[in-house]
Protein backbone atom coordinates (compact mmCIF):
# COMPACT_ATOMS: atom_id res chain seq x y z
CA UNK A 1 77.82 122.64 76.63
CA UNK A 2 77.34 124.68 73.45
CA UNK A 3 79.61 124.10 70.36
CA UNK A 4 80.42 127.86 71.04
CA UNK A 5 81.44 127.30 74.43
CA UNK A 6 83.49 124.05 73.70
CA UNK A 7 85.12 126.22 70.88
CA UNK A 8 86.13 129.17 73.84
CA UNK A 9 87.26 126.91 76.52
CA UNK A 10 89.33 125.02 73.61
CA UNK A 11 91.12 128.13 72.78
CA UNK A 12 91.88 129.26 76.23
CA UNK A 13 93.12 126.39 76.85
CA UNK A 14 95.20 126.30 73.89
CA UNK A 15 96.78 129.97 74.40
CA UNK A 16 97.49 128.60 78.57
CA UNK A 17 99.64 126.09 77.56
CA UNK A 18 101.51 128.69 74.97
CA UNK A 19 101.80 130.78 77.51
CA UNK A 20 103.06 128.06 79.88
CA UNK A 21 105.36 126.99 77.24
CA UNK A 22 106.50 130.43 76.89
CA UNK A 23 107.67 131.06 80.47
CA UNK A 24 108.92 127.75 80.89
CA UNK A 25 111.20 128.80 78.03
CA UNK A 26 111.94 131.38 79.29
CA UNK A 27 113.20 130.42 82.38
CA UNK A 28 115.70 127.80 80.58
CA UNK A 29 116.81 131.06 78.42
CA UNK A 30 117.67 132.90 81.52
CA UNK A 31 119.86 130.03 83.67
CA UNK A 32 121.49 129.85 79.90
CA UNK A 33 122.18 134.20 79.90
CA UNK A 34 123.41 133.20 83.38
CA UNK A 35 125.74 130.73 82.53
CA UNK A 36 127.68 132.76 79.74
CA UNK A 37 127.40 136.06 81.83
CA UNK A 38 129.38 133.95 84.88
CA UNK A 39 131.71 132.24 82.35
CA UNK A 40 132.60 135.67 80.51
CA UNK A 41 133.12 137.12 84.05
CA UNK A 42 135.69 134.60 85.01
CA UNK A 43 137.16 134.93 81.88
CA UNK A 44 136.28 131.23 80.36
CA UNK A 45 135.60 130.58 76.97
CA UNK A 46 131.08 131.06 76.71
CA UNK A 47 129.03 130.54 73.92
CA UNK A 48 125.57 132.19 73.27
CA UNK A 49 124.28 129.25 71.27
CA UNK A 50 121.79 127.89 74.02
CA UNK A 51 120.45 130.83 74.77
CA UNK A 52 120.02 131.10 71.16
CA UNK A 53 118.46 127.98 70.92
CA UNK A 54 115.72 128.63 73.25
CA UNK A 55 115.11 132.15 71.76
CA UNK A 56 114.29 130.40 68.28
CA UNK A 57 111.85 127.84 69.97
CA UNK A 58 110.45 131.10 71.61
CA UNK A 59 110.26 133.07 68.16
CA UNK A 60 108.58 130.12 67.00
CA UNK A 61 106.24 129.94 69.81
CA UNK A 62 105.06 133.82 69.22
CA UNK A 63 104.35 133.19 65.50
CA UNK A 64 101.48 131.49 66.97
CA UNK A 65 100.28 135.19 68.69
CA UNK A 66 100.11 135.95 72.47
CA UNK A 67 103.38 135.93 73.60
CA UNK A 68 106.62 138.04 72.52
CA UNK A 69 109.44 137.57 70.42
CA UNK A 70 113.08 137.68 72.06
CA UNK A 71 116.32 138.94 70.89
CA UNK A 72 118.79 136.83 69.96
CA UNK A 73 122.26 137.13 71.84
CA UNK A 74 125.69 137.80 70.17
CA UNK A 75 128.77 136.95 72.33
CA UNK A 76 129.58 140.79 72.01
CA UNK A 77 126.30 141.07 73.95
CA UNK A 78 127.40 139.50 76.45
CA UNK A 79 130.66 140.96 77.06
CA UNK A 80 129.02 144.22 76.75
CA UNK A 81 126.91 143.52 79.62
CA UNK A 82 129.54 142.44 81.57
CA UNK A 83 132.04 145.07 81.25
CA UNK A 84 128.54 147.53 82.57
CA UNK A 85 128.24 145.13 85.48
């Protein structure tokens, strides 16, 4: 195997696991949207700061190119999505 081809199949492999990274992150930001958007429904007392969490490991994770950056959520966010819901 060339030095060019160990240096492709490095790389790939490299931006695969950012990419799994990224959706696994993703998922774990979603359940988290899902948990405040349930609490604010039911009128319990939500925070946004896991989702926010995960967003900033995501951020961090598209610094590194190939995947997107997120949004972080405010808890007016939230409640604004509710009240459309």
């Amino acid at each position: 195997m060339s030095e060019v081809h160990k240096a492709i199949s490095a790389h790939s492999a490299k931006q695969h696991e950012h990419i799994k990274t990224f959706m696994q992150l993703e998922h774990l930001r979603e359940m988290a949207i899902e948990e405040a958007v349930a609490k604010c429904k039911n009128d319990e007392p939500f925070s946004t700061d896991a989702i926010n969490e995960v967003t900033e490991k995501m951020n961090q994770l598209a610094k590194k190119g190939i995947v997107p950056t997120r949004r972080l959520v405010s808890k007016e966010m939230v409640k604004e999505y509710v009240s459309r819901t």
